[in-house]
Protein backbone atom coordinates (compact mmCIF):
# COMPACT_ATOMS: atom_id res chain seq x y z
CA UNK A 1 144.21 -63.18 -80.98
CA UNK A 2 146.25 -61.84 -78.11
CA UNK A 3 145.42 -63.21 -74.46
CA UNK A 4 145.65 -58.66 -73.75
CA UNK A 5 142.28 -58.56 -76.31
CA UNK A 6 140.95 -61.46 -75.89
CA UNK A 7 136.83 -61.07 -75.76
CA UNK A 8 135.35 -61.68 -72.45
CA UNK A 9 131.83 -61.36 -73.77
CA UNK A 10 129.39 -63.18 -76.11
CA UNK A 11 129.03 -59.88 -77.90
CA UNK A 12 132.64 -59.02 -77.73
CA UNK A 13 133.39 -62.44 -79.12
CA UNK A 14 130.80 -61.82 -81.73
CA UNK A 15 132.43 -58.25 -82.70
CA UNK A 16 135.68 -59.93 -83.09
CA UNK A 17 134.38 -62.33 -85.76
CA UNK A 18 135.59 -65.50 -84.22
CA UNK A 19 134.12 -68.71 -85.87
CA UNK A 20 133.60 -71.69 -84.84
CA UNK A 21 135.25 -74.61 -85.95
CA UNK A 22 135.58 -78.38 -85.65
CA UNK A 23 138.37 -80.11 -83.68
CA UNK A 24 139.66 -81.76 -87.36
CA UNK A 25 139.31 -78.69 -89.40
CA UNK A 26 141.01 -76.75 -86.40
CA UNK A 27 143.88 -79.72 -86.50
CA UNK A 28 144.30 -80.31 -90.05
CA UNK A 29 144.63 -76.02 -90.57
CA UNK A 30 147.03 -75.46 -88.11
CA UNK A 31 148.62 -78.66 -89.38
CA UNK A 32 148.84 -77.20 -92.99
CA UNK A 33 149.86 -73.43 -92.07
CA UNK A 34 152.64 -74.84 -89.93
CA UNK A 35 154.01 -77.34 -93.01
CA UNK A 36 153.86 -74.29 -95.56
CA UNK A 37 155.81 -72.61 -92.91
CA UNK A 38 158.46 -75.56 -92.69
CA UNK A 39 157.75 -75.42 -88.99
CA UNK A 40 159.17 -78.55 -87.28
CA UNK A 41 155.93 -81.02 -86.77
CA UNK A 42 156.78 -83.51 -84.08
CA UNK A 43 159.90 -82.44 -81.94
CA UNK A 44 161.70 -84.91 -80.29
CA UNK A 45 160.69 -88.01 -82.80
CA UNK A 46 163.53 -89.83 -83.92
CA UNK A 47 163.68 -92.57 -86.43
CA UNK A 48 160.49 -91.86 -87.94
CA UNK A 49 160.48 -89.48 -90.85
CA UNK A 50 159.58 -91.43 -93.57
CA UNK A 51 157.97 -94.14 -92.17
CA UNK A 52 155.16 -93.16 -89.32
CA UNK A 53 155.10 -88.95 -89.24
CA UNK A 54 153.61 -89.06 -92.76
CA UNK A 55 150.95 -91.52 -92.20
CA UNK A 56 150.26 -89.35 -89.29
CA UNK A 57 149.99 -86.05 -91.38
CA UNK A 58 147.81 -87.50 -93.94
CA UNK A 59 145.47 -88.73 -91.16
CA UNK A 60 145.32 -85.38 -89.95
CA UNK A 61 144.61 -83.94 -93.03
CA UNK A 62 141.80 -86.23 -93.72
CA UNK A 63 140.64 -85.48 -90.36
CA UNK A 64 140.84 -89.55 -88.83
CA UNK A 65 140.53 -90.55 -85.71
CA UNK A 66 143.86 -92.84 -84.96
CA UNK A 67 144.43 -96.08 -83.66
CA UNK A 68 148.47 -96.30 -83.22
CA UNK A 69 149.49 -99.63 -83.31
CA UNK A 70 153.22 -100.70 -82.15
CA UNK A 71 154.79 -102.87 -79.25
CA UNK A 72 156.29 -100.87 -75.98
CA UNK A 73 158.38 -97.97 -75.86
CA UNK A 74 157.49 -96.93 -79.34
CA UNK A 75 156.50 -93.56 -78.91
CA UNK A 76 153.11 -93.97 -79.09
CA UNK A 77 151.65 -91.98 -76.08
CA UNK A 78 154.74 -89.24 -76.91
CA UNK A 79 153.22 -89.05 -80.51
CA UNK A 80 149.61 -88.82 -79.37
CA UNK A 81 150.40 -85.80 -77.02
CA UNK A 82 152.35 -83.93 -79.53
CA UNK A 83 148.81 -83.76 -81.43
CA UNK A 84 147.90 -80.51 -79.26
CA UNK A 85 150.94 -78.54 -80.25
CA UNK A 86 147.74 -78.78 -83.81
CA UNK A 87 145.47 -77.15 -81.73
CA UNK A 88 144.36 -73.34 -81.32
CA UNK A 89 146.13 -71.37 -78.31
CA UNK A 90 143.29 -71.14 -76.27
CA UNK A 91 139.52 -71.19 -77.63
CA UNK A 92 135.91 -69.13 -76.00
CA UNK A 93 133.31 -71.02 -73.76
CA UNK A 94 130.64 -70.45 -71.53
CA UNK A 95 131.67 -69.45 -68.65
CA UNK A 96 128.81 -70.86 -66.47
CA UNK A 97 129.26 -73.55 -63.64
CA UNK A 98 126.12 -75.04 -64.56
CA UNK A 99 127.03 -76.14 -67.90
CA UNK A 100 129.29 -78.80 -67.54
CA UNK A 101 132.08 -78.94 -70.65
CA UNK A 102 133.30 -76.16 -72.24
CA UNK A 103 130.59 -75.23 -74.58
CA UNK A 104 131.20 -73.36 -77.67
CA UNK A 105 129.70 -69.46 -77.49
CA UNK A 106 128.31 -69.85 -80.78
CA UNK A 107 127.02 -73.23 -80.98
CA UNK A 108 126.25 -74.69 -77.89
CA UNK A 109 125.18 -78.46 -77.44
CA UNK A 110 123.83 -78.56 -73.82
CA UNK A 111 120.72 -77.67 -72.84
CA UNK A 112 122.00 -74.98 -70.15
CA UNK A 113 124.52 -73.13 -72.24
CA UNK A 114 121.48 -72.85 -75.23
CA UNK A 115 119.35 -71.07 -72.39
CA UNK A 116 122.05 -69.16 -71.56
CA UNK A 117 122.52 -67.27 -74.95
CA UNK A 118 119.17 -67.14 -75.80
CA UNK A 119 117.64 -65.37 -72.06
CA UNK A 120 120.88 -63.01 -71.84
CA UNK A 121 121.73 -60.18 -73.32
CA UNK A 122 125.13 -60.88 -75.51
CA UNK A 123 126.68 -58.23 -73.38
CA UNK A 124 126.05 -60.33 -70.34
CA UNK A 125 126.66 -63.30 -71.41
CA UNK A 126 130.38 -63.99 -69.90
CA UNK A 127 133.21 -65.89 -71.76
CA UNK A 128 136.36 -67.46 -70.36
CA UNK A 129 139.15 -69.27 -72.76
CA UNK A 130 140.35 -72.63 -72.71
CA UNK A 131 144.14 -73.08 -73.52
CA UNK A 132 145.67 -75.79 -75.35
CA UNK A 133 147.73 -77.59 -73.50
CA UNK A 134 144.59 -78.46 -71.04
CA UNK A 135 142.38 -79.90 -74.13
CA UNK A 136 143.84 -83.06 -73.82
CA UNK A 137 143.27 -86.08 -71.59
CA UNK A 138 143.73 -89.30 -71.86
CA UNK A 139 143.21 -92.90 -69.83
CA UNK A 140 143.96 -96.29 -69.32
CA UNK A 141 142.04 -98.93 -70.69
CA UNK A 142 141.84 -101.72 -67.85
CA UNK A 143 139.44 -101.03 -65.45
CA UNK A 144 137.44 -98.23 -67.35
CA UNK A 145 133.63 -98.03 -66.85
CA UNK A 146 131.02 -96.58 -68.92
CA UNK A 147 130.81 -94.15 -66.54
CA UNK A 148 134.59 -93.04 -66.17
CA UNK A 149 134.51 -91.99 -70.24
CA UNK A 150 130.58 -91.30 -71.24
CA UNK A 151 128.55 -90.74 -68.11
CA UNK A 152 126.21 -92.00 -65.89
CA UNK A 153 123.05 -90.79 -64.12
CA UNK A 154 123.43 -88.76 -61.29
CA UNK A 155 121.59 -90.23 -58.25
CA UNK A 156 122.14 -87.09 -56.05
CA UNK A 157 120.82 -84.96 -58.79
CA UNK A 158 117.51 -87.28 -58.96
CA UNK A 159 117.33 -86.91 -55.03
CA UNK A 160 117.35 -83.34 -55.70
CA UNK A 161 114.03 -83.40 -57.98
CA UNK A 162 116.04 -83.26 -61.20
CA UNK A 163 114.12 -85.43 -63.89
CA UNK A 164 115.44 -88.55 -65.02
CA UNK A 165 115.20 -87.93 -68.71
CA UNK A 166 117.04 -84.35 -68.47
CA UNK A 167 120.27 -83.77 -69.19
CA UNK A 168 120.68 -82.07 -65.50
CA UNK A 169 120.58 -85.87 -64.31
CA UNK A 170 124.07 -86.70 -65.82
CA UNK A 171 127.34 -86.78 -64.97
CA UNK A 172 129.44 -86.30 -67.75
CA UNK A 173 132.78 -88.54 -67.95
CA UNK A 174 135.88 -87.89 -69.44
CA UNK A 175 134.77 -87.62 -73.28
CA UNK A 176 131.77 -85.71 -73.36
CA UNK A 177 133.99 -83.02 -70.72
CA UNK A 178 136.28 -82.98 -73.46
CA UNK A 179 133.94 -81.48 -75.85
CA UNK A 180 136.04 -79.23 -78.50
CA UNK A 181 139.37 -81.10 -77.42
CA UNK A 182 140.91 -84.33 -77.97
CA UNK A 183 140.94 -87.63 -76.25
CA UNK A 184 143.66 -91.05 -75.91
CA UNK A 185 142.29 -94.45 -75.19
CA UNK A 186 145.46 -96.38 -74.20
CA UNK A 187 146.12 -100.26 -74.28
CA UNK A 188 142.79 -100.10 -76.31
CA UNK A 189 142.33 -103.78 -76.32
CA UNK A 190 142.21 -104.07 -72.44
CA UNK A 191 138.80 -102.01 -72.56
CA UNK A 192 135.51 -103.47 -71.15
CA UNK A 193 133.32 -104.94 -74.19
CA UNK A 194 130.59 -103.26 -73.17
CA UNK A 195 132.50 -100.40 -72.96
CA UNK A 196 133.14 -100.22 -76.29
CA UNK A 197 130.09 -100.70 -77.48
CA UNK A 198 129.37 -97.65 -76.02
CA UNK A 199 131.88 -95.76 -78.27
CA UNK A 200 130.54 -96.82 -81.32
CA UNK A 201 128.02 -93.75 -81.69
CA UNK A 202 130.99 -91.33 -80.55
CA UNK A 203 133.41 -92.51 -83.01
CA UNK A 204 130.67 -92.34 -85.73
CA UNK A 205 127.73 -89.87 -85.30
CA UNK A 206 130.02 -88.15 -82.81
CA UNK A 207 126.46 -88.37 -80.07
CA UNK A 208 126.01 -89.64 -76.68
CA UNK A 209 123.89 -91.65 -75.25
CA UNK A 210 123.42 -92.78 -71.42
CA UNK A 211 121.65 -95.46 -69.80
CA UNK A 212 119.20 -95.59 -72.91
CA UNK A 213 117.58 -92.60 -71.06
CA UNK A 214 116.38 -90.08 -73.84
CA UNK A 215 119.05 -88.10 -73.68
CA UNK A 216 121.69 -87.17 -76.77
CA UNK A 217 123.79 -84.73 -77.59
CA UNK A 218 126.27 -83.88 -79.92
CA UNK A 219 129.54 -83.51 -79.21
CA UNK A 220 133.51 -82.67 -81.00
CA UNK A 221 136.03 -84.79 -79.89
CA UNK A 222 138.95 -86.01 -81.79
CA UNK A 223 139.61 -89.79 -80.25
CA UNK A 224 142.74 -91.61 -80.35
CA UNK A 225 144.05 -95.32 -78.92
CA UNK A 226 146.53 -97.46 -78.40
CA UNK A 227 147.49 -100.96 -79.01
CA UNK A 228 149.93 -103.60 -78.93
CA UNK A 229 149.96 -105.86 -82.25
CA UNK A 230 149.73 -108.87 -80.35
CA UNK A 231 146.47 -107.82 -78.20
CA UNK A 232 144.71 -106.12 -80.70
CA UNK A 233 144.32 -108.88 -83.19
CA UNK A 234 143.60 -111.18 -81.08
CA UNK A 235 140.34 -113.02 -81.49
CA UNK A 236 137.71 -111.10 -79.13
CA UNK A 237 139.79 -108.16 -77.87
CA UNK A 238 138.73 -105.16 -80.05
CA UNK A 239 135.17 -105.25 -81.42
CA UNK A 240 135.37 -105.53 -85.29
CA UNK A 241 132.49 -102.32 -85.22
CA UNK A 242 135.17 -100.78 -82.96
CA UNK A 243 137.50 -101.46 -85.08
CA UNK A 244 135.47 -100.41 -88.58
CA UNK A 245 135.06 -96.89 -86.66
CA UNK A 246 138.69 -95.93 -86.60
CA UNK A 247 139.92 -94.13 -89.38
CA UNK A 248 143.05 -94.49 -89.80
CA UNK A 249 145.84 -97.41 -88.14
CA UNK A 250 149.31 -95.76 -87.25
CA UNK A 251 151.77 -98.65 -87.00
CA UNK A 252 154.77 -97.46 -84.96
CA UNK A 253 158.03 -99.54 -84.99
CA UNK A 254 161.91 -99.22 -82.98
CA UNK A 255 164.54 -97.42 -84.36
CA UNK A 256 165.47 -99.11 -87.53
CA UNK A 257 169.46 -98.89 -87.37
CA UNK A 258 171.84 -98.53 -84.08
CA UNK A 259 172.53 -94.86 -84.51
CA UNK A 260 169.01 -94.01 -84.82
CA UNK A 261 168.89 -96.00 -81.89
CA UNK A 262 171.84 -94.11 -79.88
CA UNK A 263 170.22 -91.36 -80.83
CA UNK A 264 167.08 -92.24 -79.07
CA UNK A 265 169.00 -93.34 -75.90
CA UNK A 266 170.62 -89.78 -75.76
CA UNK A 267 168.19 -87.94 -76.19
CA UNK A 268 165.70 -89.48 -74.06
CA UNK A 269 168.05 -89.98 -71.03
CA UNK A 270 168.99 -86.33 -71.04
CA UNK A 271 172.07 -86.55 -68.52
CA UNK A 272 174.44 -83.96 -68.21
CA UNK A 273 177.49 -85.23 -69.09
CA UNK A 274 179.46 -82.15 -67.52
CA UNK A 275 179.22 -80.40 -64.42
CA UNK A 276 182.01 -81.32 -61.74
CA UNK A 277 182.11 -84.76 -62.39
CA UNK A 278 182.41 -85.02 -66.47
CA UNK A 279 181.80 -88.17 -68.53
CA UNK A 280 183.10 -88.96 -71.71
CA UNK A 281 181.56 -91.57 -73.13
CA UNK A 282 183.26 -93.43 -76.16
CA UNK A 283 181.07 -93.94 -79.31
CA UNK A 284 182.10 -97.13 -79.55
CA UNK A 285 180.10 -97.55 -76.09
CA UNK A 286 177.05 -96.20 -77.09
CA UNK A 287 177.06 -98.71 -79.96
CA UNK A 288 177.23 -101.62 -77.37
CA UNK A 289 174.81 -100.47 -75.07
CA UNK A 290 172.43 -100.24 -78.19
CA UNK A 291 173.84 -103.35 -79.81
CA UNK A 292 172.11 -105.37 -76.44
CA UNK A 293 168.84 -103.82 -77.20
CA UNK A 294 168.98 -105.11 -80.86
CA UNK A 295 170.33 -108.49 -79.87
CA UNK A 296 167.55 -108.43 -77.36
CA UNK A 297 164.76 -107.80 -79.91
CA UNK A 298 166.06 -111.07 -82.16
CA UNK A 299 166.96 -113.31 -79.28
CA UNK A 300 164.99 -116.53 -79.24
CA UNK A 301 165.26 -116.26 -75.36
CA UNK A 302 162.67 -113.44 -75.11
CA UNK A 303 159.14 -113.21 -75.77
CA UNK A 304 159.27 -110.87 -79.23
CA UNK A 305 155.35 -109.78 -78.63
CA UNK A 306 155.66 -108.52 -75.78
CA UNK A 307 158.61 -106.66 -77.61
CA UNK A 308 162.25 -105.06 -76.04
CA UNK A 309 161.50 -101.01 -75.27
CA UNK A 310 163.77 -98.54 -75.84
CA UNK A 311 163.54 -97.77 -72.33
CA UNK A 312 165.79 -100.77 -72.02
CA UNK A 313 168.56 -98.66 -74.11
CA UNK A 314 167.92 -94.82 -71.80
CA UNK A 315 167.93 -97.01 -68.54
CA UNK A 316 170.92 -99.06 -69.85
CA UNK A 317 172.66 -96.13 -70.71
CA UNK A 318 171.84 -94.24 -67.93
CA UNK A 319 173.46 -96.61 -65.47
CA UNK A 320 176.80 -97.50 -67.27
CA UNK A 321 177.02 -93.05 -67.24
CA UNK A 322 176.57 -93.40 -63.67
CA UNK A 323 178.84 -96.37 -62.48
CA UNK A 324 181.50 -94.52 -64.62
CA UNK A 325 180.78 -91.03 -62.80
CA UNK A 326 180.91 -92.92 -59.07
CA UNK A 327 184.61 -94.32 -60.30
CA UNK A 328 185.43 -90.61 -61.57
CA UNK A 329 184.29 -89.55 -57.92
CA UNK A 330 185.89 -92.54 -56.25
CA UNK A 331 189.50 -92.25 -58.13
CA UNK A 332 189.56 -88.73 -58.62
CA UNK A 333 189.36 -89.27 -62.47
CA UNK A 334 188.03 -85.95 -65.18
CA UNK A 335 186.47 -87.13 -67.01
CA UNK A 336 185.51 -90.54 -66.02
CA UNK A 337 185.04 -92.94 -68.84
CA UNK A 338 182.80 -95.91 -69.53
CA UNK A 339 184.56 -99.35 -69.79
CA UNK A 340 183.08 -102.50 -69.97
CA UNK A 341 183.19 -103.62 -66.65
CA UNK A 342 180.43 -100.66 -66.32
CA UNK A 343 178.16 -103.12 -67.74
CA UNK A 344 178.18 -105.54 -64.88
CA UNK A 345 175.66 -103.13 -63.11
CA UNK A 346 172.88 -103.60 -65.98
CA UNK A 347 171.14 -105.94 -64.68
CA UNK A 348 169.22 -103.09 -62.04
CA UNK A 349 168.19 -101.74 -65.32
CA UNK A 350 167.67 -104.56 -67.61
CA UNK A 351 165.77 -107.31 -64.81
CA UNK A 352 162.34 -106.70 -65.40
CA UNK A 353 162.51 -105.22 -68.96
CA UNK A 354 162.41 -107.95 -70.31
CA UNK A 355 160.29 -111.40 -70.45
CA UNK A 356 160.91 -114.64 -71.58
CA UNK A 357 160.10 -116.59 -73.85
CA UNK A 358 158.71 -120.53 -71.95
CA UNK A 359 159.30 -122.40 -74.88
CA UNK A 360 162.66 -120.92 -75.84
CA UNK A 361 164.38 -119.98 -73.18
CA UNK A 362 164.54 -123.76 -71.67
CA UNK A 363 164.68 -122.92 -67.80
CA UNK A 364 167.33 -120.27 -68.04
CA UNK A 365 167.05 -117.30 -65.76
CA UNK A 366 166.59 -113.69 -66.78
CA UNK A 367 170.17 -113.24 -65.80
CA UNK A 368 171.79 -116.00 -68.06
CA UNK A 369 169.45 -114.66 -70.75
CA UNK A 370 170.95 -110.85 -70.49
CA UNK A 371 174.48 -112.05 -69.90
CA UNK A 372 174.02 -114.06 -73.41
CA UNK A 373 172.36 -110.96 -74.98
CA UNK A 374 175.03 -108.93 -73.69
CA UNK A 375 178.36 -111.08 -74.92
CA UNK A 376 176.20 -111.04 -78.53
CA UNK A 377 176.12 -107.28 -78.55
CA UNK A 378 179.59 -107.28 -77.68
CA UNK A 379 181.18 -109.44 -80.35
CA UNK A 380 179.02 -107.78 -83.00
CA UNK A 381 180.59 -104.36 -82.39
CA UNK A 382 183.94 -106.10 -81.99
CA UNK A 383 183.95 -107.77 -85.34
CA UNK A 384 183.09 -104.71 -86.59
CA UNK A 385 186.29 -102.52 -85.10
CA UNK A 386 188.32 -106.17 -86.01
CA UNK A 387 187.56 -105.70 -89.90
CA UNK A 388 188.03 -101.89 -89.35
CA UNK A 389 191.27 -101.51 -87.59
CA UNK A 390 192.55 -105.32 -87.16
CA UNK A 391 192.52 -106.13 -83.75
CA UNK A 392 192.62 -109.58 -84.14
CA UNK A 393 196.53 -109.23 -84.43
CA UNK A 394 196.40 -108.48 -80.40
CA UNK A 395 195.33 -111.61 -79.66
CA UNK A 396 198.02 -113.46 -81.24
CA UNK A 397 200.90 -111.78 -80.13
CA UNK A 398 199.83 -111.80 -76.42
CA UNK A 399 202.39 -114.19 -74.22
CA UNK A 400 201.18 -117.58 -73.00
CA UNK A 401 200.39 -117.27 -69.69
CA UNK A 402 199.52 -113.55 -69.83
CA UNK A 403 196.52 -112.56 -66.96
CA UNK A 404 195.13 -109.10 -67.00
CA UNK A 405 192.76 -107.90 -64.34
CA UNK A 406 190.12 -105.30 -64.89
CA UNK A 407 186.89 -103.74 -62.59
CA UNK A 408 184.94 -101.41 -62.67
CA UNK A 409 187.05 -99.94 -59.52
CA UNK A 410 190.39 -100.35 -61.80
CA UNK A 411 192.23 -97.46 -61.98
CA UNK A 412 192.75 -96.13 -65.41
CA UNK A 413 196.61 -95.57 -65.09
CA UNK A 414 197.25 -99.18 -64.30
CA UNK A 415 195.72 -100.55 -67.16
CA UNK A 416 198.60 -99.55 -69.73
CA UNK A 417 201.23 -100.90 -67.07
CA UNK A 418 199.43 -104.06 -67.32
CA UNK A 419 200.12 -104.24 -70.84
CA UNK A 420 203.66 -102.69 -70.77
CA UNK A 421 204.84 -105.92 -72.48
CA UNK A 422 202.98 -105.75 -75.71
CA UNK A 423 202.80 -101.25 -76.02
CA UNK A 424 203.05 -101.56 -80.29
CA UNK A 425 200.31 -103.66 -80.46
CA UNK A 426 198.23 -102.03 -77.91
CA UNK A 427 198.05 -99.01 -80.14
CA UNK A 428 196.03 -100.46 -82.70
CA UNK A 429 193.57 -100.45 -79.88
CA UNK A 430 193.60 -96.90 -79.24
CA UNK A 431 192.76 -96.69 -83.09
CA UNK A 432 188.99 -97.50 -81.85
CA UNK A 433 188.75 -94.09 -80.10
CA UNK A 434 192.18 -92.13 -80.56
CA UNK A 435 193.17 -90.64 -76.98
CA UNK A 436 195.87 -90.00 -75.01
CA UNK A 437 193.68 -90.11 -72.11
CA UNK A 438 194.32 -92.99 -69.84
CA UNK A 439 190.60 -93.00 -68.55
CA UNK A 440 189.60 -93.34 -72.44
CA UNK A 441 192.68 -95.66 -73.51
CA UNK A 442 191.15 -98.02 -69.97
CA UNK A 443 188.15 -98.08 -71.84
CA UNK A 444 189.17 -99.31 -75.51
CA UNK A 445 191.68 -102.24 -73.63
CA UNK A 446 188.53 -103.22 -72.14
CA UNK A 447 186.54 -103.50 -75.37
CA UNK A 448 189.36 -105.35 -76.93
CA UNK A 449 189.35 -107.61 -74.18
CA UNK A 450 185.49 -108.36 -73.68
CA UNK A 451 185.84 -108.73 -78.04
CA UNK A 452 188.52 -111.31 -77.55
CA UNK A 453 186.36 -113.25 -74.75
CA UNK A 454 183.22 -112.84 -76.85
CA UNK A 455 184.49 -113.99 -80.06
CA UNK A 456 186.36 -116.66 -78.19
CA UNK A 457 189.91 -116.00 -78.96
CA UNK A 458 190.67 -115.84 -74.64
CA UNK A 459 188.98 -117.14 -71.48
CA UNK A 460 187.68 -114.92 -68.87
CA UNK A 461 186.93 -115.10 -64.91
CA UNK A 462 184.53 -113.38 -63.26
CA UNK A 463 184.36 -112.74 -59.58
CA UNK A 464 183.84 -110.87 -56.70
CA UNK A 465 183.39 -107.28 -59.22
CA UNK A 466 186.82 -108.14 -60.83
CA UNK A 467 187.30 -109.58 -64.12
CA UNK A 468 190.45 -111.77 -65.33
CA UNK A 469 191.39 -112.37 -68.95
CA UNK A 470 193.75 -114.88 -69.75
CA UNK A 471 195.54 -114.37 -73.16
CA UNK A 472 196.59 -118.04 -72.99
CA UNK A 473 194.15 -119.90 -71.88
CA UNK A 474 192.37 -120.43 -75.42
CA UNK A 475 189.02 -121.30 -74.92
């Protein structure tokens, strides 16, 4: 139905022929016409095609509620959201300000929009429409009241001579306003007990009840909630009726391979590479960057419950983008390139990301705990461009004595006069992104490098933003 003919009456709405319908069978239609159609379900999810998105669509069929279940940065709140693009375009209610949700024309559940239908004449009965996109809401578990999501007794409606045991009394929270809509629960586990005893009619004979006052009412809500692993089976944390209530558990997980991962990072940190500053960033880049987020999620040094987001990898990537684009503005480089050195300036983005593990860290700092993640990231990808194009050859050919200076502030041209002595070899390195760029041929002779520090082939000195390698002091 076009917003142009949209009815603005209870009898227009009537003539139309508009039904009503639940919030599931609303969901799970839309959800079916729009998989006939081959219509693209849940835009922007990556890594998750054949693991969570058809749990998810088999929930919605069945018409669940949803707990998903996953460590940070999983895409759980993104998934949760995308759940409206399932509902109708905009749906009829009473348009009265004394009845306080959006009641359905046709089957109204409070005792002020049933008055209104029945005293008025159809004709005058007005109706307004509720769009999609504001039939959502959702809230944060810690610190939530039973008043904040169900309702509470109105004392400046009693002072007014309103009767305790009407439904006049009430003010409605955040669930029974979102009558006909759909509503999150996030970090489930941090929500008051007695709170969630209080859900336990919603999520089952989908009623409220306040203050044990005798009023109830129906109402249509499709509920969702969060949870990490850790906190929600913890002894104590969710209520086992709670947890009986929920029909279906959507376990969420990271990106199960580094590309998927990259992928992720991209997309998610959205930068223009272009505009009057370009950056070109090699793949072989993106694959460390990444690589430190994987070595992060098996390092004994960090606490795996609490679990390595892939906000690490966007924010990670989004700075070693921006130190190269401050060098391209500084040197008067197009495009500037990501090197190495770039990563000396992840620690603003990775401090605080991250959290120890007590036991198995042994008293090292965050910072000795990244740069160990880090050179593990590195010699993985180096390894793998060693078996692929046979870098190792580079280290053994390099003079003893041989010192090579790099930075972030570097300029890219003086990198290959550095190496003047040993140009054949060098070209093996190039293999690893084939340019004739200087900016991009700075940026492999710094991978080599870092590879030949991190695998332990030559010994490195750090200082002051400047990095030495020495190709003959063997480590």
């Amino acid at each position: 139905m076009s917003h142009a003919r949209r009815p603005t009456t209870l009898a227009e709405l009537t003539a139309s022929g508009w039904q009503s319908r639940s919030v599931t069978d609303e969901v799970r239609e839309n959800f079916l016409r729009m998989l006939q159609a081959g219509e693209e379900l849940f835009p922007g999810i990556v890594g998750y095609d054949d693991t969570v998105i058809p749990e998810i669509s088999i929930a919605l069929i069945a018409g669940h509620d949803m707990l998903f279940l996953g460590e940070k940065g999983q895409a759980k709140s993104r998934l949760m959201r995308l759940l409206v693009r399932f509902l109708d375009d905009a749906i009829p209610y009473l348009d009265d300000p004394a009845i306080p949700l959006h009641d359905d024309p046709l089957n109204p559940i409070t005792s002020a929009g049933r008055r209104l239908v029945t005293g008025r004449d159809p004709a005058d009965v007005p109706i307004a429409w509720w769009p999609r996109e504001e039939r959502y809401a959702e809230r944060l578990a810690p610190g939530t009241k039973f008043a904040d999501i169900i309702g509470e007794i109105d004392p400046a409606k009693l002072a007014g001579g309103t009767s305790m045991a009407s439904e006049e009394a009430l003010h409605l929270g955040l669930i029974p306003r979102m009558h006909r809509g759909i509503f999150a629960m996030n970090e489930l586990p941090e929500l008051d007990e007695l709170v969630q005893v209080g859900m336990f009619n919603i999520l089952e004979e989908r009623d409220v009840q306040i203050r044990g006052y005798p009023v109830k009412f129906d109402i249509d809500v499709m509920l969702l909630f969060s949870a990490n692993p850790s906190t929600y089976n913890r002894s104590g944390k969710v209520i086992p009726q709670l947890k009986d209530r929920i029909g279906a558990v959507i376990h969420t997980h990271y990106p199960r391979d580094r590309e998927l991962g990259i992928e992720v990072a991209e997309q998610e940190a959205g930068i223009d590479l272009g505009g009057d500053w370009p950056v070109a960033v090699p793949h072989f880049m993106k694959q460390v960057v990444e690589e430190i987020t994987i070595a992060a999620r098996k390092s004994k040094y960090i606490d795996q419950q609490s679990g390595v987001s892939a906000r690490f990898s966007i924010a990670n990537y989004e700075t070693m983008v921006a130190s190269s684009r401050q060098r391209g503005v500084r040197l008067g480089e197009k495009p500037a390139v990501p090197r190495i050195s770039d990563l000396g300036h992840l620690y603003t983005s990775s401090l605080g990301k991250l959290e120890l593990d007590l036991m198995g860290s042994h008293q090292m700092s965050e910072r000795q705990v990244l740069d160990a993640v880090m050179a593990e990231a590195i010699a993985t990808v180096f390894e793998e461009y060693v078996e692929a194009h046979g870098l190792d050859e580079i280290a053994k050919v390099f003079a003893e004595g041989v010192k090579i200076e790099v930075g972030d502030t570097v300029p890219s041209a003086a990198y290959e006069q550095l190496l003047a002595d040993v140009p054949a070899v060098w070209e093996r390195a190039f293999e690893v992104n084939a340019a004739r760029d200087p900016a991009v041929r700075a940026s492999c002779i710094e991978f080599v490098l870092a590879g030949l520090y991190a695998t332990e082939r030559i010994s490195r000195i750090q200082s002051h933003g400047k990095t030495v390698y020495d190709t003959g002091g063997w480590r």
